[in-house]
Protein backbone atom coordinates (compact mmCIF):
# COMPACT_ATOMS: atom_id res chain seq x y z
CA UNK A 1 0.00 0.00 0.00
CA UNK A 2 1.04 3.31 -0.77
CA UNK A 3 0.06 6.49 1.31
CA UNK A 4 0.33 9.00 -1.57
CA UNK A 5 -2.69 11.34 -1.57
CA UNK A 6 -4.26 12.14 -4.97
CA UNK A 7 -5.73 15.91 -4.20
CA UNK A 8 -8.35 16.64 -6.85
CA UNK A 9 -8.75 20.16 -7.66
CA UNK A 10 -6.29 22.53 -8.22
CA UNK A 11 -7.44 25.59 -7.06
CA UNK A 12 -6.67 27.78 -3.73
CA UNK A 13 -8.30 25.19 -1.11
CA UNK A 14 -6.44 22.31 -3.15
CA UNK A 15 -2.96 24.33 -3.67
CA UNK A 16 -3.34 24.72 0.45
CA UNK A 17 -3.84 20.80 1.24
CA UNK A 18 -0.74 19.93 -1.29
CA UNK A 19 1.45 22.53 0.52
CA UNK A 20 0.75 21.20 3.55
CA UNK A 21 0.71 17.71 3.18
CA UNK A 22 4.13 18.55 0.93
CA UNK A 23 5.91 20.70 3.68
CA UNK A 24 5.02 17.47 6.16
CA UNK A 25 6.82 15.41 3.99
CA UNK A 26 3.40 13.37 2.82
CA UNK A 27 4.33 12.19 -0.94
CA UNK A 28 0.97 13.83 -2.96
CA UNK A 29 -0.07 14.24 -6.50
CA UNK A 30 -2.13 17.57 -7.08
CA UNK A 31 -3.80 17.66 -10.39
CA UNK A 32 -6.73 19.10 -12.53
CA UNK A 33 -8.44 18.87 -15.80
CA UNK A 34 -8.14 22.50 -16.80
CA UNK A 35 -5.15 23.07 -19.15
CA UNK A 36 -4.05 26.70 -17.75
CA UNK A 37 -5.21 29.08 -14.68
CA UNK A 38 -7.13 31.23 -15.01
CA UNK A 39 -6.58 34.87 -15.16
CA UNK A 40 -9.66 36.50 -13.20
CA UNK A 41 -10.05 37.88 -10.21
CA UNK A 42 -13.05 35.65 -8.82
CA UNK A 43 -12.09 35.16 -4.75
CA UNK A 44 -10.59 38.38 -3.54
CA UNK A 45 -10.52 38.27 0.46
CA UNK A 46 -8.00 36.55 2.33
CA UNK A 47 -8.99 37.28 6.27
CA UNK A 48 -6.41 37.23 9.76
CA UNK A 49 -7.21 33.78 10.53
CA UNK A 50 -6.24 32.35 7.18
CA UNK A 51 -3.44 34.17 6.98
CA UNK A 52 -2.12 33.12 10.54
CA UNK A 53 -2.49 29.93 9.39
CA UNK A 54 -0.96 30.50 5.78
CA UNK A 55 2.26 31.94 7.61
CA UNK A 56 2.93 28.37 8.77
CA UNK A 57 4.07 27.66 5.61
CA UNK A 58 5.85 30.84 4.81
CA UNK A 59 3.34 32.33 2.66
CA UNK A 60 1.82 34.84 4.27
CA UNK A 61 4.16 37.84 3.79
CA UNK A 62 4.61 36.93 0.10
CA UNK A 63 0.36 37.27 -0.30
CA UNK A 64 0.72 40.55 1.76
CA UNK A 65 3.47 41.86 -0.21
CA UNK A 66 1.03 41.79 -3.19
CA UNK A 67 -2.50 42.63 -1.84
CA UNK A 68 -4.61 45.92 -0.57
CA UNK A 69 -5.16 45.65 3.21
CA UNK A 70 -8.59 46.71 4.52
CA UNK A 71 -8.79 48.11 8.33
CA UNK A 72 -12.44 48.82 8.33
CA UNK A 73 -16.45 47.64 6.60
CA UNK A 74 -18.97 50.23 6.45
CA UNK A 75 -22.72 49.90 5.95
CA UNK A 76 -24.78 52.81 4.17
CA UNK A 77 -28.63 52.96 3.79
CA UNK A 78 -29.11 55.94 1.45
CA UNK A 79 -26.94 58.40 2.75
CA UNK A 80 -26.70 57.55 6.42
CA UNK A 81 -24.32 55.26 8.29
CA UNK A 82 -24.92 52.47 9.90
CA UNK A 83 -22.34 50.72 11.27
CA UNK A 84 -18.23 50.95 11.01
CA UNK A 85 -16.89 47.42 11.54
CA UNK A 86 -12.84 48.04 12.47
CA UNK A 87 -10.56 45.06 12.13
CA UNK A 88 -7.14 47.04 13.19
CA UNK A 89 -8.11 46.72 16.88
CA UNK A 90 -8.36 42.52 16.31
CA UNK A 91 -5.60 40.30 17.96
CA UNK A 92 -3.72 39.03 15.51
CA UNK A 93 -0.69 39.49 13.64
CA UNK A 94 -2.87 40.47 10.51
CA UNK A 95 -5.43 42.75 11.71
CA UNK A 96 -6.83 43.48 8.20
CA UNK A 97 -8.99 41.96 5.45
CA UNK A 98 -6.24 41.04 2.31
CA UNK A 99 -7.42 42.05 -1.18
CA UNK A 100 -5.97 40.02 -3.68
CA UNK A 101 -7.00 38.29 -7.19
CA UNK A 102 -7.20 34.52 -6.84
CA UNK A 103 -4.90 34.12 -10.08
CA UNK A 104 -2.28 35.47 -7.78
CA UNK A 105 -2.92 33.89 -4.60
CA UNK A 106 -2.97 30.81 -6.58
CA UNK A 107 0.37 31.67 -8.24
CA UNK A 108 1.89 32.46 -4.56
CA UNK A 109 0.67 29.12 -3.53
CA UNK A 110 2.07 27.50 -6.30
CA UNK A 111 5.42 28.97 -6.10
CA UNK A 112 5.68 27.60 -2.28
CA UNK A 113 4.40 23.94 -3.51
CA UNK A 114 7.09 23.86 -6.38
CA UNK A 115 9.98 24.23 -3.26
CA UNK A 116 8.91 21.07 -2.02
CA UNK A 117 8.93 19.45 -5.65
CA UNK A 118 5.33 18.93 -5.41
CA UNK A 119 3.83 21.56 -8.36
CA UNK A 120 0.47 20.72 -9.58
CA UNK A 121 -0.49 18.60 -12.77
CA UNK A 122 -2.59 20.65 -14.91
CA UNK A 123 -4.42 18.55 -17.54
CA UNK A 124 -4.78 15.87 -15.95
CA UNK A 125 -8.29 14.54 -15.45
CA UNK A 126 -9.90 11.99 -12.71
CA UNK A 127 -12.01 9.50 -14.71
CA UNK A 128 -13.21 6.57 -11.83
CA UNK A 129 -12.24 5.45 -8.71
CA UNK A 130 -12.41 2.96 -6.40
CA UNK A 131 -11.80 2.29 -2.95
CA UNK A 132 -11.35 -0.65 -0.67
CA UNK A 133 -9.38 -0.99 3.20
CA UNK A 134 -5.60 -0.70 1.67
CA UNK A 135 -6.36 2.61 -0.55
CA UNK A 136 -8.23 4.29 -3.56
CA UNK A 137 -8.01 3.05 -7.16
CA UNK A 138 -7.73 6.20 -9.97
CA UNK A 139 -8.13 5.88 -13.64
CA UNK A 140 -6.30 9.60 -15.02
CA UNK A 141 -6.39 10.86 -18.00
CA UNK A 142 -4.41 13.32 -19.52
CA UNK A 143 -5.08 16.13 -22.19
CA UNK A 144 -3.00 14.39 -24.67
CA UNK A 145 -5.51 11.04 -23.88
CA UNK A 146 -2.82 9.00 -22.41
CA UNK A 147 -4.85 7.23 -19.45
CA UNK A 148 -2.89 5.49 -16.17
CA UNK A 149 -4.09 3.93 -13.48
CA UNK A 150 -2.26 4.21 -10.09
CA UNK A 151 -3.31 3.21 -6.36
CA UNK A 152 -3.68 5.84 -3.90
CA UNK A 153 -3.49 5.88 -0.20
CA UNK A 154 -6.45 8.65 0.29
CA UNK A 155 -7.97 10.82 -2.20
CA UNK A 156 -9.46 14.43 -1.67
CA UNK A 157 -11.95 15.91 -3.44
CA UNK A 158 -10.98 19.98 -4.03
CA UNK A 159 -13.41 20.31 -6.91
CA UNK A 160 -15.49 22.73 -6.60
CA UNK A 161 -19.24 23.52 -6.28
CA UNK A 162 -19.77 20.56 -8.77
CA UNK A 163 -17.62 17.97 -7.71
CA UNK A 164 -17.62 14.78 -10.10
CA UNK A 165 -16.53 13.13 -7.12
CA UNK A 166 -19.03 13.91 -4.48
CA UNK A 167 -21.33 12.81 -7.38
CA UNK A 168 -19.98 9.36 -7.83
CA UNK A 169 -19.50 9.15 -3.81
CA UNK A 170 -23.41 9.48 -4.06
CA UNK A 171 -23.47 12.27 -1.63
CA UNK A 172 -26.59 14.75 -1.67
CA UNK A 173 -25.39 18.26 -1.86
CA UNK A 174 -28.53 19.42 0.75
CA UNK A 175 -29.91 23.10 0.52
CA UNK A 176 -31.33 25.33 -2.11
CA UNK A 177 -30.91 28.61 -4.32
CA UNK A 178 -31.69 31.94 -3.21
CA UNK A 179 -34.10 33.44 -6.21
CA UNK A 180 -32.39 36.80 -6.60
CA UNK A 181 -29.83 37.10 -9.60
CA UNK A 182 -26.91 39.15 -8.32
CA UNK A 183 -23.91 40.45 -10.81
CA UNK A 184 -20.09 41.46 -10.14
CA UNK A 185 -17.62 43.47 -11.48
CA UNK A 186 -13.89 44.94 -11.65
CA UNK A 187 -13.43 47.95 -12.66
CA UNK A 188 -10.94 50.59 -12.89
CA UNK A 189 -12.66 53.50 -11.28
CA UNK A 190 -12.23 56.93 -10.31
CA UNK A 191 -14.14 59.53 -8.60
CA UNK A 192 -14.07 57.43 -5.28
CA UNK A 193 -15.07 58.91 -2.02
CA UNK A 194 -13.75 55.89 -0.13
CA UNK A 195 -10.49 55.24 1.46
CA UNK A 196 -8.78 52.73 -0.57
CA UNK A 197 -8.26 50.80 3.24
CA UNK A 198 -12.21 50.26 3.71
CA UNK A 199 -15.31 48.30 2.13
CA UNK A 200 -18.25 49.86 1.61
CA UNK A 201 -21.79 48.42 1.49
CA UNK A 202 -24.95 50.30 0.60
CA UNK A 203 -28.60 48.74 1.57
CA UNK A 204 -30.55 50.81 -0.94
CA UNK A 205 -34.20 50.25 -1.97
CA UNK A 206 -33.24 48.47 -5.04
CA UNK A 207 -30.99 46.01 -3.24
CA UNK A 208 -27.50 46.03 -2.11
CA UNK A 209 -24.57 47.60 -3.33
CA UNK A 210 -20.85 46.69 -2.16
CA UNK A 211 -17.52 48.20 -2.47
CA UNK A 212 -14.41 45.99 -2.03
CA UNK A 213 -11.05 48.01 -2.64
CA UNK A 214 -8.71 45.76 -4.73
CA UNK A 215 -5.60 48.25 -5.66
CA UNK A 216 -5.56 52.27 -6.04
CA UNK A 217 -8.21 52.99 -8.90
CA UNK A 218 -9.75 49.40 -9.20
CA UNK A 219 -12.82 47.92 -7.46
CA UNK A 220 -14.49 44.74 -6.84
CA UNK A 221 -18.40 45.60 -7.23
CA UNK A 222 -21.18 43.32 -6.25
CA UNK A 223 -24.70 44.05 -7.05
CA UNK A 224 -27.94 42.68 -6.60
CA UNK A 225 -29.94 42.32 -10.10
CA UNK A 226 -33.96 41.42 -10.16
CA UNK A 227 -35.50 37.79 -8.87
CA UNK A 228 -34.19 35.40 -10.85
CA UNK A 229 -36.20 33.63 -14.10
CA UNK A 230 -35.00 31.28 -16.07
CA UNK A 231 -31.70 31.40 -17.53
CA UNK A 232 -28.84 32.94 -15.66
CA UNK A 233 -28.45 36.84 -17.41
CA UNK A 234 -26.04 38.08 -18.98
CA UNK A 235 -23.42 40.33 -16.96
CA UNK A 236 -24.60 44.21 -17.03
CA UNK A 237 -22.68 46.36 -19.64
CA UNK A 238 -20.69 48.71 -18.00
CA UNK A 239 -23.43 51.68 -18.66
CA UNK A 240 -25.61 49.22 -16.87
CA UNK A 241 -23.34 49.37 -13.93
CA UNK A 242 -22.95 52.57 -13.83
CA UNK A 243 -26.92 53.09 -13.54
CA UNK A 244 -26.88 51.61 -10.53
CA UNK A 245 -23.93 52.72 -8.79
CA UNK A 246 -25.07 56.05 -9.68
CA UNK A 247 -28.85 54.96 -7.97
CA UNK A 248 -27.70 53.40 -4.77
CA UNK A 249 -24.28 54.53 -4.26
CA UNK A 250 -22.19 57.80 -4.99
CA UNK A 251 -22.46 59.90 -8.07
CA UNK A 252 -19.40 61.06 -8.44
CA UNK A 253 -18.13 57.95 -9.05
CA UNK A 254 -17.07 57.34 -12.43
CA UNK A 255 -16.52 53.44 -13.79
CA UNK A 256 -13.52 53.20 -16.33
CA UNK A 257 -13.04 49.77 -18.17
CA UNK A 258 -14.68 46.63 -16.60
CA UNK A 259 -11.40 43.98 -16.37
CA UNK A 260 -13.73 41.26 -15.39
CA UNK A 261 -17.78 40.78 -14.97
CA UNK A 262 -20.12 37.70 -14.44
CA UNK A 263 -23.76 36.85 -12.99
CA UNK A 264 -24.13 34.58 -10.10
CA UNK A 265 -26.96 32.95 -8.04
CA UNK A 266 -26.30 32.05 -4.39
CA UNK A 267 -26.33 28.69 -3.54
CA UNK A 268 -26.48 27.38 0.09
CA UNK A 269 -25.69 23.70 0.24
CA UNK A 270 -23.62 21.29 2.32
CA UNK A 271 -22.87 17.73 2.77
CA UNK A 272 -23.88 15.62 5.46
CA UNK A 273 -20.89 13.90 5.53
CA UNK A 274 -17.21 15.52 4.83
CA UNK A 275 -15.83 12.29 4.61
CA UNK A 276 -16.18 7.99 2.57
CA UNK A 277 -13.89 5.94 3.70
CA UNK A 278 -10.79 7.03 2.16
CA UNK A 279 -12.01 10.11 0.48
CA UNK A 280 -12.23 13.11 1.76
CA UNK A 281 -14.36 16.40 0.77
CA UNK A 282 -13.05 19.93 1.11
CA UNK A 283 -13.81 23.40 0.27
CA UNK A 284 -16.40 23.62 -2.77
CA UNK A 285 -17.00 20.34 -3.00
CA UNK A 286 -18.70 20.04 0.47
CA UNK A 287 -20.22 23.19 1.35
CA UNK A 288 -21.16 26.50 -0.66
CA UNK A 289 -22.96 29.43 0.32
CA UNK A 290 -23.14 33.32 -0.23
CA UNK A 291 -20.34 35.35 -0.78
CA UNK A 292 -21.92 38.04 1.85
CA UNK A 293 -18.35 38.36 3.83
CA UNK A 294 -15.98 36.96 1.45
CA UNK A 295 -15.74 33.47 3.66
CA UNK A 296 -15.88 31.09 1.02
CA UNK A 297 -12.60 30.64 0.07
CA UNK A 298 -11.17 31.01 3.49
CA UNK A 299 -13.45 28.48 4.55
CA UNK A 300 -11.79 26.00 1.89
CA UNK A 301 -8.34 26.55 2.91
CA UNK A 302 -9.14 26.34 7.00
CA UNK A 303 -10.39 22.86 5.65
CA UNK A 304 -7.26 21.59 4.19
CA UNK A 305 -5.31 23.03 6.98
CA UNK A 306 -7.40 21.37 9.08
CA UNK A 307 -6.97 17.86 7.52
CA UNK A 308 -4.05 17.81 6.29
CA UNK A 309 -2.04 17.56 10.03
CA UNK A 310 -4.28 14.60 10.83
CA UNK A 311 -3.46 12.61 7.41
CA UNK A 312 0.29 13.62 8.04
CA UNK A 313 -0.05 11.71 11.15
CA UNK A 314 -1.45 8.93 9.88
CA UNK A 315 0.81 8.55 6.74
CA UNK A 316 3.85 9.09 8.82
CA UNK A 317 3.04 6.61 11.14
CA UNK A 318 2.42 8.95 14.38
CA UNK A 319 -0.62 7.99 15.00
CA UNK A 320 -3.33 5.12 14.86
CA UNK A 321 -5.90 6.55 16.81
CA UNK A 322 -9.44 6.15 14.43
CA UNK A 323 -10.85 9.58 15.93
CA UNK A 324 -8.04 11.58 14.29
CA UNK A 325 -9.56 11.55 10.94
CA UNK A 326 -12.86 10.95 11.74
CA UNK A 327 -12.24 14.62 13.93
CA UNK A 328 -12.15 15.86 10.22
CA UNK A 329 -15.97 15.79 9.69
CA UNK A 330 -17.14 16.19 13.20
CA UNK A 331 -14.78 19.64 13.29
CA UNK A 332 -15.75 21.15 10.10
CA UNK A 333 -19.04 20.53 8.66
CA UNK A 334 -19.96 22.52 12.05
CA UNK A 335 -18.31 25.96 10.92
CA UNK A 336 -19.15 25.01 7.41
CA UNK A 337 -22.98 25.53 8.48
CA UNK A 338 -22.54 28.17 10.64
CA UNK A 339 -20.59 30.02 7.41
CA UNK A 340 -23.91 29.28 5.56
CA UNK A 341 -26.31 30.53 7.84
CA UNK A 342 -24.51 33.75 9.11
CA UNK A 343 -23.86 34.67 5.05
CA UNK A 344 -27.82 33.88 4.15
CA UNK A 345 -28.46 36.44 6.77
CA UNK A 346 -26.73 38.93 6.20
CA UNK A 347 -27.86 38.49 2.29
CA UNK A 348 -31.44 38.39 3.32
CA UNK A 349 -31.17 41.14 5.58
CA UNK A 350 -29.49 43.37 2.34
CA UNK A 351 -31.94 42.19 0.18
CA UNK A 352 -35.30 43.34 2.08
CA UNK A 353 -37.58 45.35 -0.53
CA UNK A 354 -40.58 46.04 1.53
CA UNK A 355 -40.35 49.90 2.62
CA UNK A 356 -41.69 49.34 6.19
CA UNK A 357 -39.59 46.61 7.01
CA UNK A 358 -36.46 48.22 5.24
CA UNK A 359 -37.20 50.96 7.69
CA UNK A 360 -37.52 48.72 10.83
CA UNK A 361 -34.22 46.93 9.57
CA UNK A 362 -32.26 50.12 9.51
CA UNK A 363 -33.40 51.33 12.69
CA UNK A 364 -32.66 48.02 14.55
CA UNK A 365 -29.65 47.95 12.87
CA UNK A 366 -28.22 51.13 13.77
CA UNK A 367 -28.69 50.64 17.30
CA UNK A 368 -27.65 47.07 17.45
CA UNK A 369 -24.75 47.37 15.21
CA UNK A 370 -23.01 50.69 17.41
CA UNK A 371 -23.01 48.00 20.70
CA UNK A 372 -19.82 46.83 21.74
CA UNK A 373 -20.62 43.29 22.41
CA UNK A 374 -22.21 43.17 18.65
CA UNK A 375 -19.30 44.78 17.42
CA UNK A 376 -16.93 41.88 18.69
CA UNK A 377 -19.26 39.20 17.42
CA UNK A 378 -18.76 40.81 14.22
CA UNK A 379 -15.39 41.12 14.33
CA UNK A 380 -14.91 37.57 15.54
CA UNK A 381 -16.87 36.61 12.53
CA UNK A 382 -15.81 38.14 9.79
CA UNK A 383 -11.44 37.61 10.73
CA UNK A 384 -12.27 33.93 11.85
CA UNK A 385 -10.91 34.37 14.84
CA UNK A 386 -13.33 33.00 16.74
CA UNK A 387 -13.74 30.14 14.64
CA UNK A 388 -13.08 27.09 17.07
CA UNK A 389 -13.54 23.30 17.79
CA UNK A 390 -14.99 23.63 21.67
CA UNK A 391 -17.07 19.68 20.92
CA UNK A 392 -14.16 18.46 19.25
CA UNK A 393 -13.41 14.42 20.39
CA UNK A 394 -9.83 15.78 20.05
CA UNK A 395 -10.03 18.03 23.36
CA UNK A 396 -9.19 16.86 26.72
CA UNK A 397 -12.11 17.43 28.64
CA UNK A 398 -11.04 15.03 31.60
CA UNK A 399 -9.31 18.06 33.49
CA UNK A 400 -12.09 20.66 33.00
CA UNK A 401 -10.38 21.84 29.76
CA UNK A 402 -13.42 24.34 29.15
CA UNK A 403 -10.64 26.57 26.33
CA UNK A 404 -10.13 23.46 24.71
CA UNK A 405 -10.13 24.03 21.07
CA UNK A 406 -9.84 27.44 20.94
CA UNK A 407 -7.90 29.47 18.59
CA UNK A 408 -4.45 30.18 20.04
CA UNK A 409 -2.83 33.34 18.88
CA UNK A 410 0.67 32.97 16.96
CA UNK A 411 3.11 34.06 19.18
CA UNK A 412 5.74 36.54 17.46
CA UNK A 413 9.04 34.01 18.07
CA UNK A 414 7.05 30.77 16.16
CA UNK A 415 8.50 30.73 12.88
CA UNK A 416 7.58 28.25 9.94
CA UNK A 417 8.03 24.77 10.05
CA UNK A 418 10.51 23.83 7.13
CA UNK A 419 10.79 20.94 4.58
CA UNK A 420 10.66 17.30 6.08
CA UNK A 421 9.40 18.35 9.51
CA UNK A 422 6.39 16.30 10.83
CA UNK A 423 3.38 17.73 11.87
CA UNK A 424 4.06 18.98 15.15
CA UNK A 425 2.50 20.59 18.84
CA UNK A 426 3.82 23.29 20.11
CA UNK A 427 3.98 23.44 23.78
CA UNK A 428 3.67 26.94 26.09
CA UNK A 429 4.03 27.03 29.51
CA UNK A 430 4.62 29.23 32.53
CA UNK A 431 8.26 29.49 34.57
CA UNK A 432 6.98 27.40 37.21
CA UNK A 433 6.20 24.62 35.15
CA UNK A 434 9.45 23.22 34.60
CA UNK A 435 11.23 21.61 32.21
CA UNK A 436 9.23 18.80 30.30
CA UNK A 437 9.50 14.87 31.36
CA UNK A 438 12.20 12.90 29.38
CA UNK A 439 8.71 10.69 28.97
CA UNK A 440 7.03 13.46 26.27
CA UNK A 441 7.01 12.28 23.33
CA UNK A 442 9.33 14.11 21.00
CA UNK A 443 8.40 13.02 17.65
CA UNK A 444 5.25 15.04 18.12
CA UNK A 445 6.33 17.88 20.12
CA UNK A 446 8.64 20.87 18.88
CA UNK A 447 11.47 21.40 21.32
CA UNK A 448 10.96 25.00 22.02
CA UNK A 449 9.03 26.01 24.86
CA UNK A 450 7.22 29.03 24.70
CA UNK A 451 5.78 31.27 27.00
CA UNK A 452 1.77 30.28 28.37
CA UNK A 453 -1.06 32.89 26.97
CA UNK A 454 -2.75 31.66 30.75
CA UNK A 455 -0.79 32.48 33.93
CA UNK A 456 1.56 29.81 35.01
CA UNK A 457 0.27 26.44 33.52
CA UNK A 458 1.12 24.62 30.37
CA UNK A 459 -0.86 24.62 26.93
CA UNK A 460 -0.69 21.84 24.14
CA UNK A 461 -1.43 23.44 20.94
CA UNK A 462 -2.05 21.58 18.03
CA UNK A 463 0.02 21.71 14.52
CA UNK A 464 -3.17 24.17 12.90
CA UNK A 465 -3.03 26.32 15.99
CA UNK A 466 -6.03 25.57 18.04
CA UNK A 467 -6.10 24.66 21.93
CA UNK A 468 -5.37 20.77 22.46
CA UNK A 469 -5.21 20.58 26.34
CA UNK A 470 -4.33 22.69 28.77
CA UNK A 471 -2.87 21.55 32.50
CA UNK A 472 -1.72 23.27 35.97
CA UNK A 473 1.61 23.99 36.22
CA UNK A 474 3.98 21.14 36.48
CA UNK A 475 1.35 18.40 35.51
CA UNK A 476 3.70 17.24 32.42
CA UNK A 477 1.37 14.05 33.18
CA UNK A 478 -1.69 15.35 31.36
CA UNK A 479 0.24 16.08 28.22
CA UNK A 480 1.79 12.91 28.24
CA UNK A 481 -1.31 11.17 28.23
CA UNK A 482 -3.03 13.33 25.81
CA UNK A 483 0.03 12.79 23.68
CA UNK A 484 -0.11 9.04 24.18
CA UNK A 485 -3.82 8.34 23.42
CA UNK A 486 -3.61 10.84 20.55
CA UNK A 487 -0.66 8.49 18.87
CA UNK A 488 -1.85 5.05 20.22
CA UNK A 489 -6.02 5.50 20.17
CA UNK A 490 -7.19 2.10 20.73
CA UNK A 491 -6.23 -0.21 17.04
CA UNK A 492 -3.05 -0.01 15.13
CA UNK A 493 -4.30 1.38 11.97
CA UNK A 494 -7.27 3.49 10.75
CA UNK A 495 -8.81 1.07 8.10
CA UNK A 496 -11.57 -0.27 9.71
CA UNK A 497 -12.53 3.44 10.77
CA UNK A 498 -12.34 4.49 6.73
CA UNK A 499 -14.23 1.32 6.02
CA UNK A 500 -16.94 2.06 8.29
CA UNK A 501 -17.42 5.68 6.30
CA UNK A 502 -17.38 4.45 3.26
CA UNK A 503 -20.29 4.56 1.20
């Protein structure tokens, strides 16, 4: 058997799971049937918490280097405020929302995969599969029609929104379609009122109208159209987009050549199961919803970060406990939902077109949205930084662990893991813990001890970041154990868990 992992789906969420896997030293094959990237902007945000976790590869200042930070989200109905979301006040390294074209986070992704010797295969096309308790069976076939067929230790499914895999899986994709056509646009653009560090939305009559600051002169512009009918529309000429920022927005804004438009309809739909067996759904392929908040992408990649430690383990040998990859599903489908239903809210709350309750909303709105608590919540939501796993069956609970699977700021001093290194916890703990017990288990641990975000005890936190355990100072004994059972769990390997998903 081989532990390779065939990642389907070349785009940001599967670039993410290669480099991963790759930087863990997990042998993977990343391909997909188109013949070239593309060149459009499509996803432009790239929030705090994907970035702290982007920097453990090394890629985060490279993405920065290139994108348009954003401090602060304003919402407008007609001409009067109400509410200024700021994100430079957030804890973490990155307090800003990252504006950058997906062509070039894709191109900074693959840059860092191609220093592990792991770039992607475009052209290359998944036909069938198969799976059974050793591994997954792939028929390829490449644009030139050569076909191979090669065994596979795991397969994931990067996709997209219509994964050929989820399909043969026989996974329902449950939800529905909002019935309001909605159109987008780049443009070059001058005239602007707005600080090139701040979004803009406007709830107008009509329906929304939002603002997202890509680079000095050029703007990302979402719009709501009319209730969809039929056939998707055609994308607005640029007159046509210029009626209606010039209705529900500013008129002295004046759009200059469109670089890139399309029409969309918002889908909300998830699986009920991120995992078969062997095969694993991430991203696209297992959960979609509106792009109220820019989330989906994000979403994707905190997916393959999330995964790809846990395979690492498993395919390095480090672990055989079952609920390591089954932690996958029971982690993530959780915040997937949660994505969907805060982003169909805030989309039905832009998209109200009754007067009275329009007028209701707004009021509500503008007192709710000033309060400090709703502020945070907000904040929280939108960076992903208080995204966590509190029911996870990977916390330690047995202590009273109540933090357990929260997100764990980076400290300044960690520094990216390089090539070859295994997936490892990083341990923080106060002066009067001690040194650790010749007993912890080093193959899983990084050496360094750094200093506890909690008063005097000691904090396990796992390879993506979150909380694992946390003990009183001096109780090395917890972590050993947590350590232990996470490496041991109770059978030697994880097949008859895979078999036991697979469908």
């Amino acid at each position: 058997m081989t532990d390779t992992v065939l990642i389907v789906g070349a785009g940001p969420v599967g670039l993410t799971m290669a480099l991963e896997l790759a930087r863990y030293q997990v042998p993977v094959r990343l391909i997909d049937k188109m013949t070239k990237r593309g060149d459009t902007s499509r996803a432009i945000a790239i929030w705090p918490r994907t970035l702290e976790l982007l920097n453990r590869a090394g890629a985060s200042a490279e993405l920065i280097a290139l994108g348009n930070k954003v401090t602060a989200a304003n919402i407008i109905a007609g001409s009067e405020p109400m509410a200024r979301v700021q994100f430079d006040d957030v804890d973490t390294p990155y307090p800003f929302a990252l504006m950058l074209p997906q062509s070039d986070t894709e191109a900074v992704l693959e840059r860092h995969l191609e220093r592990f010797s792991a770039p992607s295969e475009l052209g290359v096309e998944l036909i069938t599969f198969t799976q059974d308790a050793d591994g997954v069976t792939a028929t390829l076939r490449h644009a030139d029609g050569r076909v191979e067929a090669e065994k596979f230790g795991w397969l994931i499914a990067c996709d997209g929104s219509h994964s050929p895999i989820r399909h043969s899986l026989g996974l329902s994709f449950e939800g529905g379609t909002m019935g309001t056509d909605w159109a987008l646009g780049d443009f070059h653009m001058t005239g602007s009122p707005y600080p090139l560090n701040e979004l803009f939305t406007y709830w107008h009559e009509d329906g929304p109208l939002i603002f997202f600051p890509m680079a000095p002169g050029r703007y990302r512009i979402i719009a709501s159209l009319a209730p969809s009918n039929g056939a998707m529309p055609v994308p607005p000429s640029p007159e046509a987009f210029q009626a209606i920022v010039d209705r529900r927005g500013s008129r002295n804004i004046v759009l200059g050549d469109a670089v890139w438009t399309s029409t969309f309809r918002i889908n909300e739909r998830q699986i009920s199961t991120y995992r078969a067996g062997r095969v694993f759904l991430a991203g696209d392929a297992a959960h979609v919803h509106s792009p109220a908040g820019g989330q989906g992408m994000n979403t994707g990649m905190q997916d393959a970060i999330n995964l790809a430690w846990k395979l690492a383990m498993v395919c390095r040998g480090l672990s055989a406990n079952p609920s390591l990859l089954d932690s996958y599903d029971t982690e993530r489908r959780p915040v997937g939902a949660e994505v969907i239903a805060t982003a169909g809210r805030l989309t039905k709350i832009a998209t109200i077109h009754n007067p009275i309750a329009q007028h209701i909303r707004n009021v509500v709105a503008h007192f709710a949205l000033g309060l400090s608590p709703v502020q945070q919540a907000l904040k929280g939501s939108m960076t992903e930084i208080s995204i966590g796993y509190h029911d996870s069956p990977l916390n330690d609970t047995a202590s009273g662990n109540s933090q357990a699977g929260k997100r764990m700021r980076p400290l300044d001093d960690e520094i990216p893991y390089g090539a070859g290194d295994a997936p490892r916890f990083t341990l923080r703990a106060g002066r009067a813990s001690g040194e650790p017990t010749p007993a912890l288990r080093s193959d899983l641990v990084d050496p360094a001890i750094r200093p506890a975000a909690h008063g005097a005890g000691i904090e396990l936190v796992r390879p993506d970041g979150y909380l694992a355990v946390s003990a009183a100072a001096r109780d090395w004994a917890s972590i050993e154990t947590y350590l232990d059972r996470l490496a041991k769990g109770s059978r030697p390997r994880p097949h008859d868990a895979a078999l036991r998903h697979a469908g």
